[in-house]
N, C-alpha and C. Protein backbone atom coordinates (compact mmCIF):
# COMPACT_ATOMS: atom_id res chain seq x y z
N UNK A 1 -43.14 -0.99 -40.59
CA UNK A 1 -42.78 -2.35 -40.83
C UNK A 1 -41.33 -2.49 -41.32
N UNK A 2 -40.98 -1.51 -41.93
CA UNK A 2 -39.71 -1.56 -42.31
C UNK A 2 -38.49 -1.03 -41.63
N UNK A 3 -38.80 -0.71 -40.80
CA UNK A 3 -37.77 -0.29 -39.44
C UNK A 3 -37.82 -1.37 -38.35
N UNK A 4 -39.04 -2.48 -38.17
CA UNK A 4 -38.49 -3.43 -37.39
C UNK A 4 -37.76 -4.62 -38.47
N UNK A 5 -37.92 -4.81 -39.60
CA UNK A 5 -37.48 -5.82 -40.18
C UNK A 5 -35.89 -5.29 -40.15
N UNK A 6 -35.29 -4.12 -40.49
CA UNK A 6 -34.24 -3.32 -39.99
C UNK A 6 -33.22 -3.79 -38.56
N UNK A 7 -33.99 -3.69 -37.38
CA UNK A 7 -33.60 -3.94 -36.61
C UNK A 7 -33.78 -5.63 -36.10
N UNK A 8 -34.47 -6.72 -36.92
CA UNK A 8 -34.40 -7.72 -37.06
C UNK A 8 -33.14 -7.72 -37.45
N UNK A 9 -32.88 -7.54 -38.38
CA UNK A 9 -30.93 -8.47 -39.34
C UNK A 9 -30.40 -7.58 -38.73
N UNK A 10 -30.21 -6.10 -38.09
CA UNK A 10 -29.31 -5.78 -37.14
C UNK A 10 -29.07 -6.63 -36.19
N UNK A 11 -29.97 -6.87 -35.57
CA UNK A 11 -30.34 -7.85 -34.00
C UNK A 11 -29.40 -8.87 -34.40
N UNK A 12 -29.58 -9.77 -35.97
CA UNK A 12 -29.08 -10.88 -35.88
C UNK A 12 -27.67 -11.23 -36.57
N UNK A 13 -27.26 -9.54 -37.30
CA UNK A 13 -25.88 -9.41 -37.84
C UNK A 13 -25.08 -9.42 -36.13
N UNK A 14 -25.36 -8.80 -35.44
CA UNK A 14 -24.43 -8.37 -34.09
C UNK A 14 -24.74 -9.95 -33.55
N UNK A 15 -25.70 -10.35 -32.89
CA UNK A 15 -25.38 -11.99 -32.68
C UNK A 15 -24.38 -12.96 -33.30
N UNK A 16 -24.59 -12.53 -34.59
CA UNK A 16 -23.83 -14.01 -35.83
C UNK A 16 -22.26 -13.60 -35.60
N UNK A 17 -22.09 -12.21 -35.24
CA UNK A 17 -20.73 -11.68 -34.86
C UNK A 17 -20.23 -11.89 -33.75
N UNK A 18 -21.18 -11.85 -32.74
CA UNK A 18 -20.52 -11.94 -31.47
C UNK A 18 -20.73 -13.88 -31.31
N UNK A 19 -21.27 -14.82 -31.81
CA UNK A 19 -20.88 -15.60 -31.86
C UNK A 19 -20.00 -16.60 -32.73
N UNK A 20 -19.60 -16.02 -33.67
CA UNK A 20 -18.31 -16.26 -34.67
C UNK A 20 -17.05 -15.56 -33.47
N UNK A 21 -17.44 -14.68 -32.82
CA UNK A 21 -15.97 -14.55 -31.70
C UNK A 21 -15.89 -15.55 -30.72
N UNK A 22 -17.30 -15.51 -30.03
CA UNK A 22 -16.96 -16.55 -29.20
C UNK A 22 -16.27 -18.14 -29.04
N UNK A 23 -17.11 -18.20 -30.82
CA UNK A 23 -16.32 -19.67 -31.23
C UNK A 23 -15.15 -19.73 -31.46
N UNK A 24 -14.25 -18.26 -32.28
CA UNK A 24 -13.17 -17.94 -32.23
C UNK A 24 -12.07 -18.29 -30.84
N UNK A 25 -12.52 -17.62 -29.72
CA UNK A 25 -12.05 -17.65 -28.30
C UNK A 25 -12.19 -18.86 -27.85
N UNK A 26 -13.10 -19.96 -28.38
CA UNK A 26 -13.23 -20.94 -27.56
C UNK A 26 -12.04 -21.79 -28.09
N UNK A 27 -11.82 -21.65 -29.59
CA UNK A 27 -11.27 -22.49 -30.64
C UNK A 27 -9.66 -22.04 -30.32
N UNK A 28 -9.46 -21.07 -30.22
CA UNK A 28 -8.36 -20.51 -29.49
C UNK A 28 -7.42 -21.01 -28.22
N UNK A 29 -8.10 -20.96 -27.19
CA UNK A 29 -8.44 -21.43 -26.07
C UNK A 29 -8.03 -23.12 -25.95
N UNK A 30 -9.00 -24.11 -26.20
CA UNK A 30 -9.04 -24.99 -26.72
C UNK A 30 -7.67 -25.54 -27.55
N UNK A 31 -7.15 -24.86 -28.55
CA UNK A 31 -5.98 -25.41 -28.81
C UNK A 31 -4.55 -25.13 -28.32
N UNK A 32 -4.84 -23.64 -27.47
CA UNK A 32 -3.81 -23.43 -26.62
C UNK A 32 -3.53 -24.77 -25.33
N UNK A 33 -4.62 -25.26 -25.09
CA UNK A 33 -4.96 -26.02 -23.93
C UNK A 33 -4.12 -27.30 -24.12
N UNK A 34 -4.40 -27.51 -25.41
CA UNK A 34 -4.33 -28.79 -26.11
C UNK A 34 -2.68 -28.95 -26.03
N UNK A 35 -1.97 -27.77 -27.05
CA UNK A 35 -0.40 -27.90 -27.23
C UNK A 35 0.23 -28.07 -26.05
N UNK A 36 -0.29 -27.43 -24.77
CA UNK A 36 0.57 -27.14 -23.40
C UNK A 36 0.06 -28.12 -22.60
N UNK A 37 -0.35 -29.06 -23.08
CA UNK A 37 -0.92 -30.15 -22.09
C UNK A 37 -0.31 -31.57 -22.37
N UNK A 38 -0.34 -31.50 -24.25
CA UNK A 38 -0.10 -32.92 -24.38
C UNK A 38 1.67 -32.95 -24.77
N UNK A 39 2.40 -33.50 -24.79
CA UNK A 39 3.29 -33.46 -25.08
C UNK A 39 4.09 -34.55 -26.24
N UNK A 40 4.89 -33.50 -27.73
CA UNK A 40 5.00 -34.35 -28.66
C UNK A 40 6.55 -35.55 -28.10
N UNK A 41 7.48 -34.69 -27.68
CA UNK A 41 8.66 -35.38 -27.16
C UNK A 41 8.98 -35.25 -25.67
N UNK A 42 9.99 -36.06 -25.37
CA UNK A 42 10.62 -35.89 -23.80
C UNK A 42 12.17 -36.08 -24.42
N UNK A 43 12.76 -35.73 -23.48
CA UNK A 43 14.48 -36.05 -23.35
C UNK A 43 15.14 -35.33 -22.62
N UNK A 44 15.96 -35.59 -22.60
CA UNK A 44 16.83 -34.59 -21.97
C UNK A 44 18.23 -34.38 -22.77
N UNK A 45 18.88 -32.70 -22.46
CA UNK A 45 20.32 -32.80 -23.00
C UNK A 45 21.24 -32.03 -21.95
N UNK A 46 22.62 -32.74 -22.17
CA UNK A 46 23.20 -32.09 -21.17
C UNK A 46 24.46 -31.10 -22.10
N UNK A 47 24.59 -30.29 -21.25
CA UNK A 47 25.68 -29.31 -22.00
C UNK A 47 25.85 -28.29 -20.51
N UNK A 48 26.55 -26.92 -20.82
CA UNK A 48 26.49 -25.98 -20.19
C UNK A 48 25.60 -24.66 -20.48
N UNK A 49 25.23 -24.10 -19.58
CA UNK A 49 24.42 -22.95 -19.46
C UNK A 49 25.36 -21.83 -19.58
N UNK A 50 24.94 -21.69 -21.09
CA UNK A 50 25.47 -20.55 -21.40
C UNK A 50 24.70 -18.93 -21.12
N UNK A 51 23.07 -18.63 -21.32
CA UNK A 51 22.05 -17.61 -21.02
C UNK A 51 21.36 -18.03 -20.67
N UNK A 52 20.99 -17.80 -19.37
CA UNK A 52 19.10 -17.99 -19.42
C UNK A 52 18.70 -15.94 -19.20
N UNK A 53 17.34 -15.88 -19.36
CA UNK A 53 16.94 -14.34 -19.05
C UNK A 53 15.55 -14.21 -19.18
N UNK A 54 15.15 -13.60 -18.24
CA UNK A 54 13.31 -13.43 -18.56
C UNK A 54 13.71 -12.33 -19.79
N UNK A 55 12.61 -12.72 -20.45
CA UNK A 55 12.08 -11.91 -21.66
C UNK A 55 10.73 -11.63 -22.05
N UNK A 56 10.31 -10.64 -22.43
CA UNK A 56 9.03 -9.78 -23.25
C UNK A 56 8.69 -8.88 -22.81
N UNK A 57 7.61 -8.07 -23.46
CA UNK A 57 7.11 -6.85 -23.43
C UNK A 57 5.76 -7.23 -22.52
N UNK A 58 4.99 -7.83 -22.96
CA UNK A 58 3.65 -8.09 -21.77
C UNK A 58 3.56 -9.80 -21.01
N UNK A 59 4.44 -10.29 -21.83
CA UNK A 59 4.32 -11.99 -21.84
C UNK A 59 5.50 -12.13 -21.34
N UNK A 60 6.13 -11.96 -19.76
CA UNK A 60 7.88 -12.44 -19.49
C UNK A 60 7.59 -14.18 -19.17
N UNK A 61 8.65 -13.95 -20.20
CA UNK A 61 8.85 -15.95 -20.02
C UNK A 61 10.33 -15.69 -19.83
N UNK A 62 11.30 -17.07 -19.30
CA UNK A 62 12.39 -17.02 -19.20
C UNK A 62 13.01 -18.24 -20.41
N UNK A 63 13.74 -18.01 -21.11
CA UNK A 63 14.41 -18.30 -22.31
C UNK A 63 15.92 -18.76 -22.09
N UNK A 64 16.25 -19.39 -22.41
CA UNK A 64 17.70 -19.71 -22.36
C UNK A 64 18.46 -20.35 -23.55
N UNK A 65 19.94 -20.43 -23.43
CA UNK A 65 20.72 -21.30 -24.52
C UNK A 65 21.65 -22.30 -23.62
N UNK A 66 21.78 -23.26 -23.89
CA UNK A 66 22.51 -24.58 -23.52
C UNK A 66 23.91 -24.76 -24.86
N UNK A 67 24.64 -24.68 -24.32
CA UNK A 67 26.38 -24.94 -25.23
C UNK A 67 26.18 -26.62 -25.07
N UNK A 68 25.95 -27.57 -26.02
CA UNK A 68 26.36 -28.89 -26.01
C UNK A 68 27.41 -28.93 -27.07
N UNK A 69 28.83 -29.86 -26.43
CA UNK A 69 29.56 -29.74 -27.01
C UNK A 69 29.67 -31.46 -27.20
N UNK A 70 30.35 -32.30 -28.08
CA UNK A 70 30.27 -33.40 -28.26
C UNK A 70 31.69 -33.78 -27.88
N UNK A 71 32.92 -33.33 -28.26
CA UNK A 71 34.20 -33.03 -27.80
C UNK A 71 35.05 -32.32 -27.48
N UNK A 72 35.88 -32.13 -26.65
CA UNK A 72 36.32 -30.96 -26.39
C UNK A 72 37.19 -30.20 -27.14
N UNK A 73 36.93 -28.88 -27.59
CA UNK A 73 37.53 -27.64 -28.27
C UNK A 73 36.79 -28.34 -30.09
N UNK A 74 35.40 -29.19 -30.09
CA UNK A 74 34.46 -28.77 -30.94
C UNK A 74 33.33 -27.71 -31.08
N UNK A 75 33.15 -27.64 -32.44
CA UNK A 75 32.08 -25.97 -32.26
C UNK A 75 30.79 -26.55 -31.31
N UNK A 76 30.76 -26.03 -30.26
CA UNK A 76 29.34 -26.28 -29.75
C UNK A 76 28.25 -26.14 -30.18
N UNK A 77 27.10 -27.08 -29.83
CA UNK A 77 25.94 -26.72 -30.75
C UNK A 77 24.69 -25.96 -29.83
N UNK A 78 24.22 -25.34 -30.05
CA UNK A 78 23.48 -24.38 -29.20
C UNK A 78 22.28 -25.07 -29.55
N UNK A 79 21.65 -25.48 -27.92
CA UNK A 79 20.14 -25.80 -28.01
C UNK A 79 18.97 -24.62 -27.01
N UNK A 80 18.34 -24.15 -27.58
CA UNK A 80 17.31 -22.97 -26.95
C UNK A 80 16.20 -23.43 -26.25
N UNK A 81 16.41 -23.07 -25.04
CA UNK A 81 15.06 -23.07 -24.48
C UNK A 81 14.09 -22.41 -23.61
N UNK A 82 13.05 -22.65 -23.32
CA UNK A 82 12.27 -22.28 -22.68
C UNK A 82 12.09 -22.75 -21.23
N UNK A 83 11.72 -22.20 -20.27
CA UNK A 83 11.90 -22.71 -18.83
C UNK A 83 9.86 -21.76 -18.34
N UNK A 84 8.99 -22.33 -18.21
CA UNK A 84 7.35 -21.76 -17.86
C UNK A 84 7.73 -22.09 -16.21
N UNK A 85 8.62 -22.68 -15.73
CA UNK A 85 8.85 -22.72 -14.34
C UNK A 85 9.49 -21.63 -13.17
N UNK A 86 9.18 -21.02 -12.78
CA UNK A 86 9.90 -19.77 -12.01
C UNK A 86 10.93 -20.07 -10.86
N UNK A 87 10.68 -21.48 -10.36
CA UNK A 87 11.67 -22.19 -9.29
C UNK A 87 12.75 -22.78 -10.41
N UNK A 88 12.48 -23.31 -11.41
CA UNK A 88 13.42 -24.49 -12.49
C UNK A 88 14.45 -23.34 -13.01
N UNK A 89 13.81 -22.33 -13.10
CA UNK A 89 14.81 -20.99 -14.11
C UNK A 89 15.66 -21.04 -12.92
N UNK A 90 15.29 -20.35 -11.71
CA UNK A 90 15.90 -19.82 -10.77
C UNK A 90 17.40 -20.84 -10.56
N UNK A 91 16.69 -22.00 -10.69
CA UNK A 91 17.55 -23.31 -10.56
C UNK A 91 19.01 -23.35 -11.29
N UNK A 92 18.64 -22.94 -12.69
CA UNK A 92 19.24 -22.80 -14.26
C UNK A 92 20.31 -21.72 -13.89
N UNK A 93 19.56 -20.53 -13.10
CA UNK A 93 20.10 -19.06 -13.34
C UNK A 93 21.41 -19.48 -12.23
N UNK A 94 21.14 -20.24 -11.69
CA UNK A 94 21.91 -20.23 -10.28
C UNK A 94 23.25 -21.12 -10.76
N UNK A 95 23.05 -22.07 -11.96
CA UNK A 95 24.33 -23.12 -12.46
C UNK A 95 24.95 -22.36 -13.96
N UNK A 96 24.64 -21.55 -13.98
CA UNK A 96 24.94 -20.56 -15.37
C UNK A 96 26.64 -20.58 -15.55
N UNK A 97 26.72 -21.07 -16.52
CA UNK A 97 28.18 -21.54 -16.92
C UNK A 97 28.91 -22.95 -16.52
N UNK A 98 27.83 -23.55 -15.89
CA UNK A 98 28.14 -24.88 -15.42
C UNK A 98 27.40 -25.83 -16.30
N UNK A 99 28.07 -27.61 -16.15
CA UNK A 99 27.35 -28.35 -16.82
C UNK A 99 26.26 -28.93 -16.17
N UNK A 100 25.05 -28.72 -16.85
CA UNK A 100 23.97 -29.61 -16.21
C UNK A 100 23.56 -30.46 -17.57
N UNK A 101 22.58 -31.02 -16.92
CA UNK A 101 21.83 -31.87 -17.47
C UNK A 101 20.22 -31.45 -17.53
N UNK A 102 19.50 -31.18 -18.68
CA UNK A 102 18.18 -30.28 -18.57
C UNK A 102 16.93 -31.81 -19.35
N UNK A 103 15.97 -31.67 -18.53
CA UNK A 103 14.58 -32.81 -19.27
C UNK A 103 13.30 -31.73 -19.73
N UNK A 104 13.41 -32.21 -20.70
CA UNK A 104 12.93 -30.86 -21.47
C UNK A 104 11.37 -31.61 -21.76
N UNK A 105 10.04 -31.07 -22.43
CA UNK A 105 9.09 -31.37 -23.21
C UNK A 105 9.08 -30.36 -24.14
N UNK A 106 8.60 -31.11 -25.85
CA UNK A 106 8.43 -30.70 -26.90
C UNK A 106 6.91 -30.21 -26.62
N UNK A 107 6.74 -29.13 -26.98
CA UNK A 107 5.25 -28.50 -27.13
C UNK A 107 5.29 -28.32 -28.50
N UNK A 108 4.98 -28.62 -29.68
CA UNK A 108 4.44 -28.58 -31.04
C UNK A 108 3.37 -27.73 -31.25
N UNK A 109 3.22 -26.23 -32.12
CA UNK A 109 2.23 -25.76 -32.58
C UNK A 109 1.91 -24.80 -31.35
N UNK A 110 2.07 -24.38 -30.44
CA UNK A 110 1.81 -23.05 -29.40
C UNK A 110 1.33 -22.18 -30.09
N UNK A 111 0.14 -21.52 -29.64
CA UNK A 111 -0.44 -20.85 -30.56
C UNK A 111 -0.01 -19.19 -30.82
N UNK A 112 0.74 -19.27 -30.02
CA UNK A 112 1.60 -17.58 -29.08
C UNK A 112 2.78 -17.62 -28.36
N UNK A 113 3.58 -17.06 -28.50
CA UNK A 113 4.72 -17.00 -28.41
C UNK A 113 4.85 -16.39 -26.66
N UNK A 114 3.84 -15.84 -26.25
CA UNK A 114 3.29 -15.59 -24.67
C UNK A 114 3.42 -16.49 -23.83
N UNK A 115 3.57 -18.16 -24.61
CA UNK A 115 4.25 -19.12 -23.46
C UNK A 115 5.69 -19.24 -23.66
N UNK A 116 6.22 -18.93 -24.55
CA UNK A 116 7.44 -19.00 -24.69
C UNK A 116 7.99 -18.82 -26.16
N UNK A 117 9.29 -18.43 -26.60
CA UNK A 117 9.83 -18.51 -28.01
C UNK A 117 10.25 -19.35 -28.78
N UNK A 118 10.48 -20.91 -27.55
CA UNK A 118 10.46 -22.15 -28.13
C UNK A 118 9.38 -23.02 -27.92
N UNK A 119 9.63 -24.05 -28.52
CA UNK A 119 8.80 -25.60 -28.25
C UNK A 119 9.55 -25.80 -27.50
N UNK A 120 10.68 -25.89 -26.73
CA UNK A 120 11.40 -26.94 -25.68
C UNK A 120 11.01 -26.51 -24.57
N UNK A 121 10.29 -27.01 -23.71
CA UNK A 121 10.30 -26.31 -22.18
C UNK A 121 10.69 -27.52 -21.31
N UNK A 122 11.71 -26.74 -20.87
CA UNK A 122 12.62 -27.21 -19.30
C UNK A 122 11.71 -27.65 -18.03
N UNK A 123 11.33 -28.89 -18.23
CA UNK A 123 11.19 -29.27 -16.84
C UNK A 123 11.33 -29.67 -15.36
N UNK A 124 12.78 -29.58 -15.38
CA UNK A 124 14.08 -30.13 -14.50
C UNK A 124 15.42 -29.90 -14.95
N UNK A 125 16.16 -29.49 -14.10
CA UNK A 125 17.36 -29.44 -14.10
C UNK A 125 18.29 -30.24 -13.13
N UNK A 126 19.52 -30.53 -13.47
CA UNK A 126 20.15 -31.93 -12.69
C UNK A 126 21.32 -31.70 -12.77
N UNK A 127 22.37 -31.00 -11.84
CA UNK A 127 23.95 -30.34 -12.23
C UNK A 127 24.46 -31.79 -12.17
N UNK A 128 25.42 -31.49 -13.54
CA UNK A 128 26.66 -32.89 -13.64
C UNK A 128 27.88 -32.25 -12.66
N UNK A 129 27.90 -33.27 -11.95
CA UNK A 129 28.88 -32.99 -10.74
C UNK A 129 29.71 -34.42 -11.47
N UNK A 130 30.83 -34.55 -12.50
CA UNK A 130 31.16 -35.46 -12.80
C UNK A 130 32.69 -35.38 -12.91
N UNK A 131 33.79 -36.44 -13.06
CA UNK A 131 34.91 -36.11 -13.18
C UNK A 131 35.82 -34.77 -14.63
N UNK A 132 34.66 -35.05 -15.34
CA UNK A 132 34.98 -34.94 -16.67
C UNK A 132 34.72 -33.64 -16.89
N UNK A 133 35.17 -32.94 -17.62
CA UNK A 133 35.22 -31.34 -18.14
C UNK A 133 35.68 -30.70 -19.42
N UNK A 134 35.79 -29.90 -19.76
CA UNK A 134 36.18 -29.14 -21.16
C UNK A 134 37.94 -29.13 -20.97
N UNK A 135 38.20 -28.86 -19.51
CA UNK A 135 39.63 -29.12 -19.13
C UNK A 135 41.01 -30.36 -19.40
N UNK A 136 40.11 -31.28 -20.14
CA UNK A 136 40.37 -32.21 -19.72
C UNK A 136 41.85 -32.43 -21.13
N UNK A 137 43.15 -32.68 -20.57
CA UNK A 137 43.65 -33.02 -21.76
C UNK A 137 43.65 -33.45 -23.12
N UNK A 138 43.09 -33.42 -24.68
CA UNK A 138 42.88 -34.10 -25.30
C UNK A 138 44.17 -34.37 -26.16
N UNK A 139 44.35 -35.46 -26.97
CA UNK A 139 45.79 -35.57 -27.56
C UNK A 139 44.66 -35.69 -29.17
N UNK A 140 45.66 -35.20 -29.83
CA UNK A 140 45.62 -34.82 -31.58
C UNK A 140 46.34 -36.09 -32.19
N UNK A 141 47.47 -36.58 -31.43
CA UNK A 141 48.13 -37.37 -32.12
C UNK A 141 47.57 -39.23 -31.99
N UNK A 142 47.17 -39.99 -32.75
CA UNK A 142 46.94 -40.84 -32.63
C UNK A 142 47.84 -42.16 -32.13
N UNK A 143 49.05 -41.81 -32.12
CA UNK A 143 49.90 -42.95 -31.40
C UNK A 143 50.05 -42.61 -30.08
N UNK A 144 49.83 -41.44 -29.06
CA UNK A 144 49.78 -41.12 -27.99
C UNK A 144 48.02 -41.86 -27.71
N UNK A 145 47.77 -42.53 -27.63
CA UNK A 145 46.49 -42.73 -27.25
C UNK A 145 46.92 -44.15 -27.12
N UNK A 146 46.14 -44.14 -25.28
CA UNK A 146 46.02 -45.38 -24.78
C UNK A 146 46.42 -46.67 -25.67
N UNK A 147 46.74 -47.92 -25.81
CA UNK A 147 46.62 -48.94 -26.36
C UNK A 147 45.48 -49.85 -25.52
N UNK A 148 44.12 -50.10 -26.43
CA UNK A 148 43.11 -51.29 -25.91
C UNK A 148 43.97 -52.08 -25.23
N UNK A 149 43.67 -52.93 -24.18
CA UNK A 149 44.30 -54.17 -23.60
C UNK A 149 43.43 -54.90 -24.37
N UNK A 150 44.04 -56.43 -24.42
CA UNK A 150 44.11 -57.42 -25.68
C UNK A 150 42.71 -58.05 -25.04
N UNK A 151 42.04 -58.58 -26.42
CA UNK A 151 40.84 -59.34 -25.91
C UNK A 151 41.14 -60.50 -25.20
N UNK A 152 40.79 -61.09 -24.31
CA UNK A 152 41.02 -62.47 -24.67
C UNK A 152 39.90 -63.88 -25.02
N UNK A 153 40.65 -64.65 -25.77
CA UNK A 153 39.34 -65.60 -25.87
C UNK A 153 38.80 -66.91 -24.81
């Protein structure tokens, strides 16, 4: 009698375990689903592509940095991101050192770094084919600068 009551709470220690994992995996699962589905922000920023590069050891995601500069010969501010797209990177990899324009989604809370090392993931890319550049003359001196033409009333 005392060797099946034994293998009773064995029977039901290995159950209570293997279903505390399962709920684990589901709960897991489930909120992975959740972060990569719903999205906290949208926007977009434009700057130049300074790196993109697949990266990891079992998880390759492709990662990048964006140079946004606000004026020219200011410190640029580096925005990081993530690209889960294999055509969008390719896209990225191909304008590298050029200015684009990137529309990103905020993923908040990823439960693993296996989708990526940021929250920002790149959903589009859009090259600025525009007059304007880092080239562009700037003047220091404030009396060399244009004069407004006059309002009128």
């Amino acid at each position: 009698m005392l060797k099946n009551e034994y293998n009773v709470l064995m029977r039901r220690a290995v159950l209570s375990f293997l279903g505390i994992l399962i709920i684990g995996a589901l709960g897991f699962a489930g909120w992975a689903w959740l972060t990569l589905h719903y999205t906290y922000s949208r926007g977009e920023r434009a700057g130049y592509v300074q790196k993109i590069s697949q990266k990891g050891w079992v998880c390759k995601t492709w990662e990048g940095e964006l140079a946004m500069a606000n004026l020219p010969g200011a410190m640029p501010q580096i925005f990081f991101f993530t690209v889960p797209d294999t055509g969008v990177a390719h896209q990225i990899e191909q304008n590298a050192g050029q200015r684009v324009s990137l529309t990103y989604e905020q993923h908040r809370g990823v439960p693993t770094s296996c989708f990526g090392e940021t929250e920002y993931f790149i959903v589009k890319m859009v090259p600025i084919k525009d007059g304007y550049s880092s080239q562009m003359p700037v003047s220091t001196n404030p009396a060399a600068a244009p004069a407004a033409p006059p309002v009128k009333k």
